[in-house]
N, C-alpha and C. Protein backbone atom coordinates (compact mmCIF):
# COMPACT_ATOMS: atom_id res chain seq x y z
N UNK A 1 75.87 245.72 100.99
CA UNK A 1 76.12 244.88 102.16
C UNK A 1 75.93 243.42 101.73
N UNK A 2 76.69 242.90 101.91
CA UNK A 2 76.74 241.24 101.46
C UNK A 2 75.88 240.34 102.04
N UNK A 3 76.00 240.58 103.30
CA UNK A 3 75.18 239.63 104.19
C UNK A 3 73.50 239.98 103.77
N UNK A 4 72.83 240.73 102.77
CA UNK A 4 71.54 240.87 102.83
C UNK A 4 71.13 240.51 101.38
N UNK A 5 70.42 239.72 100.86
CA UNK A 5 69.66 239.61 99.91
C UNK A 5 68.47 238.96 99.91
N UNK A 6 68.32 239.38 98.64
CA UNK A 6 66.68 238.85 98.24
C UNK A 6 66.58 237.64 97.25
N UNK A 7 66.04 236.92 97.58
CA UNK A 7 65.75 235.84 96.50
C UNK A 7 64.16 235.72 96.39
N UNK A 8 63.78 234.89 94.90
CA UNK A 8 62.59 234.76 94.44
C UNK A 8 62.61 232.79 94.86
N UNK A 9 61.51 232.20 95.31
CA UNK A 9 61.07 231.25 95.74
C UNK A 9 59.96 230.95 95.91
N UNK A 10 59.10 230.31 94.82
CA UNK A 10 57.63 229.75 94.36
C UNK A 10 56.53 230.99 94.51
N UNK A 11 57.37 232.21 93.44
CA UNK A 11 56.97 233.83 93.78
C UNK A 11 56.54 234.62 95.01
N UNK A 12 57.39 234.11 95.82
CA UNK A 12 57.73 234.51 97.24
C UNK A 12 59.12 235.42 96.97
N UNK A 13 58.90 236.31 97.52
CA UNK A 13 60.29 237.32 97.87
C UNK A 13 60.78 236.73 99.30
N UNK A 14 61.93 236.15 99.01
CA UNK A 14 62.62 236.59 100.49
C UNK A 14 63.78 237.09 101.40
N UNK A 15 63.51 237.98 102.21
CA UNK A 15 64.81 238.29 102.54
C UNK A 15 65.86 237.40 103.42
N UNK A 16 67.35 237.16 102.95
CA UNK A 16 68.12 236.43 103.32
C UNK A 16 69.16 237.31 104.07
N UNK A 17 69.49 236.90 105.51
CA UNK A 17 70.24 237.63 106.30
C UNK A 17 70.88 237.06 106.70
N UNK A 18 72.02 237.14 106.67
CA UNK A 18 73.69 236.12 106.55
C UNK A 18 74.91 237.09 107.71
N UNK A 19 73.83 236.29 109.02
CA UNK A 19 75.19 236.82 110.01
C UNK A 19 76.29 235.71 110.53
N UNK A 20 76.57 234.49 109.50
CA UNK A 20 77.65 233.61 109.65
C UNK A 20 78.94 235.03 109.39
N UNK A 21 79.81 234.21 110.57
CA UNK A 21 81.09 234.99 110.58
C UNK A 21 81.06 236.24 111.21
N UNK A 22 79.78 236.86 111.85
CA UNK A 22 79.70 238.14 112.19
C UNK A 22 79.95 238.34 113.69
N UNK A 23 80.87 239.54 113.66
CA UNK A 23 81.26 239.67 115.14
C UNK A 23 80.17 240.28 115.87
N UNK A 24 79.84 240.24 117.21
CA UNK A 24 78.83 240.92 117.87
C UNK A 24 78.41 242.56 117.29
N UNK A 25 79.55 243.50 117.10
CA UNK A 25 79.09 244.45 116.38
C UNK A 25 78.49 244.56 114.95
N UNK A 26 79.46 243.40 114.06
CA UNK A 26 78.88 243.64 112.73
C UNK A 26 77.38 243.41 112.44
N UNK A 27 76.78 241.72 113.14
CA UNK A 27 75.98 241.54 113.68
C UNK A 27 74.63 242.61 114.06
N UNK A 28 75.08 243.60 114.82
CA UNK A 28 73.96 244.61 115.11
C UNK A 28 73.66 245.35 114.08
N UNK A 29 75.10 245.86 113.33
CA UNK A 29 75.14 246.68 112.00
C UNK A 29 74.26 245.92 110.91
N UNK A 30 73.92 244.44 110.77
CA UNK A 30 73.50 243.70 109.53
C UNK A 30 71.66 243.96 110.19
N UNK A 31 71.57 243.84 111.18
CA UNK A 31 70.88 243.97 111.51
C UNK A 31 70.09 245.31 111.48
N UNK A 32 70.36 246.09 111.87
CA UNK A 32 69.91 247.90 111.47
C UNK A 32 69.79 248.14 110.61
N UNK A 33 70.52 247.10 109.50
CA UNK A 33 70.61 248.14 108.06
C UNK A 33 69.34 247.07 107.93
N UNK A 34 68.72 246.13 107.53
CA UNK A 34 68.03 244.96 107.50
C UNK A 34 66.69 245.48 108.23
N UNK A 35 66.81 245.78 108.82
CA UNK A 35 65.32 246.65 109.64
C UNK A 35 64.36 248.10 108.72
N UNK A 36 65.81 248.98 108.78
CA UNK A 36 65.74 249.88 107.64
C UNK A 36 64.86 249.40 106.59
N UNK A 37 65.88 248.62 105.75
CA UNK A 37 65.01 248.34 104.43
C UNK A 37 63.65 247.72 104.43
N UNK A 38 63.04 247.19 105.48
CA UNK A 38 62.08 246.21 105.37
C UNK A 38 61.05 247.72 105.69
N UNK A 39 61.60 248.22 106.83
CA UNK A 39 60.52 249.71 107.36
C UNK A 39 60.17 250.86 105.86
N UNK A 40 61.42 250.76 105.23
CA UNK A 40 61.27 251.66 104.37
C UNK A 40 60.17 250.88 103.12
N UNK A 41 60.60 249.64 102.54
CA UNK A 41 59.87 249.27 101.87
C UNK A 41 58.08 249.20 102.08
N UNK A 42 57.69 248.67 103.52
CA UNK A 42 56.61 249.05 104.38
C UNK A 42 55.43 248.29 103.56
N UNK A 43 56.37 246.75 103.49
CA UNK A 43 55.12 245.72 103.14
C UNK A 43 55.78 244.21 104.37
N UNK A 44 54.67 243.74 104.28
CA UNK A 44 54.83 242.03 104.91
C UNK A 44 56.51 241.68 104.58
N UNK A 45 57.40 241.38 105.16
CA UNK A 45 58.33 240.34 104.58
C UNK A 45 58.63 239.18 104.96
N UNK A 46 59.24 238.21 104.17
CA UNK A 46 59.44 236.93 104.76
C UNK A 46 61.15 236.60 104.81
N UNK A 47 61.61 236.47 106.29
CA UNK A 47 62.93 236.35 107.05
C UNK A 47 63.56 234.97 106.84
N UNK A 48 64.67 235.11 106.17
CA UNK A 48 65.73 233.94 106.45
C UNK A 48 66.71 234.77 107.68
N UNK A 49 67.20 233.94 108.76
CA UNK A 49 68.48 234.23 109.30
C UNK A 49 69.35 233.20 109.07
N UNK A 50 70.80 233.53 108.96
CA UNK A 50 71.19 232.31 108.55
C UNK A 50 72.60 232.60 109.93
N UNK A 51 72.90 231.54 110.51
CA UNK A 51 74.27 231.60 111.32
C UNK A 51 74.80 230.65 111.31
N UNK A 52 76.42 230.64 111.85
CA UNK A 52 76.94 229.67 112.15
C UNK A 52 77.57 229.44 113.53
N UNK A 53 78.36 228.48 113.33
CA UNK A 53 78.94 228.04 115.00
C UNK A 53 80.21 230.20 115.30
N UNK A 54 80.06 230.80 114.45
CA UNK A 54 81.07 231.78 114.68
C UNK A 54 79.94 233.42 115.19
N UNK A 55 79.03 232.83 114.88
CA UNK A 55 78.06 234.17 115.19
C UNK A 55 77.43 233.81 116.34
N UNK A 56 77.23 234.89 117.04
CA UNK A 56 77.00 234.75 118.37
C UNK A 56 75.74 235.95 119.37
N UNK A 57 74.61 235.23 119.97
CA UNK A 57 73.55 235.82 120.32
C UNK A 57 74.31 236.38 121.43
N UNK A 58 75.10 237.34 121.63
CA UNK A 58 75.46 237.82 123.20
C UNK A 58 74.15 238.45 123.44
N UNK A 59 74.46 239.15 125.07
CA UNK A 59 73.39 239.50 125.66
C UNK A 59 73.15 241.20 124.96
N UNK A 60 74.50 241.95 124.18
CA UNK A 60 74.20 243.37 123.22
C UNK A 60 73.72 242.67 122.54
N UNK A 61 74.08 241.42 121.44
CA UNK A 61 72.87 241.37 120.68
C UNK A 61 71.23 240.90 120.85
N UNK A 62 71.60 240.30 121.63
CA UNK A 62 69.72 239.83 121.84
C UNK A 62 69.35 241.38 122.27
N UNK A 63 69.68 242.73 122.65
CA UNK A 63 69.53 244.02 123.45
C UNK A 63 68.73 244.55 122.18
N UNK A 64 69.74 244.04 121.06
CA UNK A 64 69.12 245.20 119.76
C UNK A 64 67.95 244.64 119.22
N UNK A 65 68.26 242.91 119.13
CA UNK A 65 66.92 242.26 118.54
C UNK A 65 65.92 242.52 119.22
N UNK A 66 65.76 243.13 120.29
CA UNK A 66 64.72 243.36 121.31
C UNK A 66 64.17 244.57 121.27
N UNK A 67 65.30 245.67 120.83
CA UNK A 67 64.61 246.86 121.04
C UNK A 67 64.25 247.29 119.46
N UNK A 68 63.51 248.32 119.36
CA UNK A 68 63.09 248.66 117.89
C UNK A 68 62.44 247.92 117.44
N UNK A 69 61.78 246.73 117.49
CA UNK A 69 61.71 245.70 116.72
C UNK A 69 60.61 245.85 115.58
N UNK A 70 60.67 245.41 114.89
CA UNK A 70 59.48 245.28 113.74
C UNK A 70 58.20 244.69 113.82
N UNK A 71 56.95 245.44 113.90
CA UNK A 71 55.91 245.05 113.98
C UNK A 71 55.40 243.88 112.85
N UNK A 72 54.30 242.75 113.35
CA UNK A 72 54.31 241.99 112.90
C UNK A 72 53.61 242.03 111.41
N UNK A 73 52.87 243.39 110.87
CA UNK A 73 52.59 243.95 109.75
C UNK A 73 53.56 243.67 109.20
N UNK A 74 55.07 244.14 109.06
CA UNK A 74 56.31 244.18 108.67
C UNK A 74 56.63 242.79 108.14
N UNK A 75 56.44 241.57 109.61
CA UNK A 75 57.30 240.42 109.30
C UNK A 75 56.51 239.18 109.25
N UNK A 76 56.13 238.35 108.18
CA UNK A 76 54.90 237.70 107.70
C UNK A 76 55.40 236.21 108.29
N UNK A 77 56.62 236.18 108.29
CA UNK A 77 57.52 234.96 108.45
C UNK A 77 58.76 234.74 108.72
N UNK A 78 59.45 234.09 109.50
CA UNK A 78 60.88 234.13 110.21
C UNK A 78 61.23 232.71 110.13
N UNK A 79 62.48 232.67 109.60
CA UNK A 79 62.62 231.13 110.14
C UNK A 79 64.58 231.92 110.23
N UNK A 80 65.60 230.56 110.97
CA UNK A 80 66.39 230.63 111.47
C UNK A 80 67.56 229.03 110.42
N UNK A 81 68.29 229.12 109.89
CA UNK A 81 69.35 227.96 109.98
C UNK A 81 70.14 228.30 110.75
N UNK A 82 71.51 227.50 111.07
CA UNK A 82 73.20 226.88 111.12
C UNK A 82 72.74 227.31 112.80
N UNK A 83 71.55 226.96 113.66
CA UNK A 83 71.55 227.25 114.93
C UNK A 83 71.77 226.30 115.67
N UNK A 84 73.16 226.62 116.77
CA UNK A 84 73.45 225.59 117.75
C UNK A 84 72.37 225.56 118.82
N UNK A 85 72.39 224.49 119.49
CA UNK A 85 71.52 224.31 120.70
C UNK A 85 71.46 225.17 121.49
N UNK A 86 72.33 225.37 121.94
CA UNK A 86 72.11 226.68 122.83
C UNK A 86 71.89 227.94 122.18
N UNK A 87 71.72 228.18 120.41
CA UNK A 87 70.99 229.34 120.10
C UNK A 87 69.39 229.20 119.50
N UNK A 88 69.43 227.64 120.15
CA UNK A 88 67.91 227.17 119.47
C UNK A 88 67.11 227.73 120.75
N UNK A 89 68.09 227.34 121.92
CA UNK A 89 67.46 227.79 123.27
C UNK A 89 66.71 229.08 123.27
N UNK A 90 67.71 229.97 123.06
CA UNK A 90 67.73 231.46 122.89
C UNK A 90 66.71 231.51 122.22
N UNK A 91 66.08 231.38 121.36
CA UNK A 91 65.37 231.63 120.29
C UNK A 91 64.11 231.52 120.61
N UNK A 92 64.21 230.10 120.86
CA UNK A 92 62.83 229.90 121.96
C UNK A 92 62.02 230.35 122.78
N UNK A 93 63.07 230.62 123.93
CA UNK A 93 62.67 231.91 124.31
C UNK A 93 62.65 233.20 124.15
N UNK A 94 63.19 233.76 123.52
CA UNK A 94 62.90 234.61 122.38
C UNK A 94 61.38 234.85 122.17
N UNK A 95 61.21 233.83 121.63
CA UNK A 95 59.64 233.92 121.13
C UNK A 95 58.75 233.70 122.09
N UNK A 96 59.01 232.72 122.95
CA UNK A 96 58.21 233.16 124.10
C UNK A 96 57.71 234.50 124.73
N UNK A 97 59.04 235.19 125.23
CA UNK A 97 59.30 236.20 126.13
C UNK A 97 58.76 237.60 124.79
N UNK A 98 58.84 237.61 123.71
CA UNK A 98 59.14 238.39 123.26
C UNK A 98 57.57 237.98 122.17
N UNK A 99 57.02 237.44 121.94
CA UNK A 99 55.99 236.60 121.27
C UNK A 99 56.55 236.98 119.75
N UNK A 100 57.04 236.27 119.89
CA UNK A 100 57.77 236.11 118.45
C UNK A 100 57.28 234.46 117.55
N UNK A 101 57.58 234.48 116.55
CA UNK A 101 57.18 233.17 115.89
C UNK A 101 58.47 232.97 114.89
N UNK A 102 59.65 232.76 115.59
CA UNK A 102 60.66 232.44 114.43
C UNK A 102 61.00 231.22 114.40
N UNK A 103 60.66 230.01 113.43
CA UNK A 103 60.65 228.98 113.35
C UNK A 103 62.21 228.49 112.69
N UNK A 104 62.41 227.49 113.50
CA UNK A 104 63.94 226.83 113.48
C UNK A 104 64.10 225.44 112.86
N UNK A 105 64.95 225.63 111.35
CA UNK A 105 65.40 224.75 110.33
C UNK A 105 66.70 224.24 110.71
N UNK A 106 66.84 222.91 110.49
CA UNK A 106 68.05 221.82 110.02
C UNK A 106 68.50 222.63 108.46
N UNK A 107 67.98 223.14 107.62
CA UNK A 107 68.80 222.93 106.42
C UNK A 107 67.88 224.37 105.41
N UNK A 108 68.56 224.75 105.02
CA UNK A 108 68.06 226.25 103.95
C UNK A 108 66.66 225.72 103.02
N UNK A 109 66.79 224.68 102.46
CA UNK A 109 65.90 223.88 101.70
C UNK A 109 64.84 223.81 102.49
N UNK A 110 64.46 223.46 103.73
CA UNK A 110 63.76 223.03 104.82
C UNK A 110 62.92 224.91 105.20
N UNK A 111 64.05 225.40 105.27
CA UNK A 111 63.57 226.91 105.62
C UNK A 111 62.67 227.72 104.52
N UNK A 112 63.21 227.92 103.25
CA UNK A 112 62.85 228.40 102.43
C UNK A 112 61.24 227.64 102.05
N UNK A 113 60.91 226.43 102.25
CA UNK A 113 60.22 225.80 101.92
C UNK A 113 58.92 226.14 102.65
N UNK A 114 59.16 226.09 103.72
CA UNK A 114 58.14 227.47 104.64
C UNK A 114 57.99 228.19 104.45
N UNK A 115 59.19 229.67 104.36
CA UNK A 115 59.05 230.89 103.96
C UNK A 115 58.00 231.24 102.56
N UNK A 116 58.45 230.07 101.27
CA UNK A 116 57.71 230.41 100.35
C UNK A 116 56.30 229.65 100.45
N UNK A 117 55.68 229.25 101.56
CA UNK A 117 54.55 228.30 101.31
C UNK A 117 53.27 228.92 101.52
């Protein structure tokens, strides 16, 4: 699957999740498979999401990010790029509603720089 990799960053593992271009279904699919691996591996990980102006939080996807979700054992760190305002919104509350802590980057450099810190 393309949209998922791992990179090494100041010996930080992190996983990179690349739903630019993804239609609401593929989207859920990058997502499931991305859950999978982190459950199966069954250590801390640290989250890139990456989107653009073409990927889109509908209300099925915020449904899936909501249900199943990964305990915070699982997810050590979250951060978000290419997010429009109105998916910074989303997000926000997101974490509010959902007590989430996914912190929102201007630029991959900016993100990663957290993730590995």
């Amino acid at each position: 699957m393309n949209e998922i990799r791992k990179a090494i960053v100041n010996n930080q593992e992190i996983v990179e999740v690349d739903y630019s271009n993804c239609n609401e279904d593929r989207m859920i699919e990058v997502l499931s498979t991305v859950r999978a691996i982190i459950r199966e591996e069954n250590k801390p990980h640290r989250v890139l999401a990456i989107f653009n102006e073409r990927s889109f939080l509908t209300p099925k996807v915020m449904a899936v990010f909501n249900s199943e979700r990964l305990g915070s054992n699982l997810l050590e760190r979250q951060a978000a790029i290419g997010v429009s305002n109105p998916k910074k919104g989303i997000i926000y509350g997101h974490n509010i509603l959902e007590n989430n802590h996914i912190q929102v980057f201007e630029s991959k450099e900016e993100a990663l720089k957290y993730l590995a810190g």
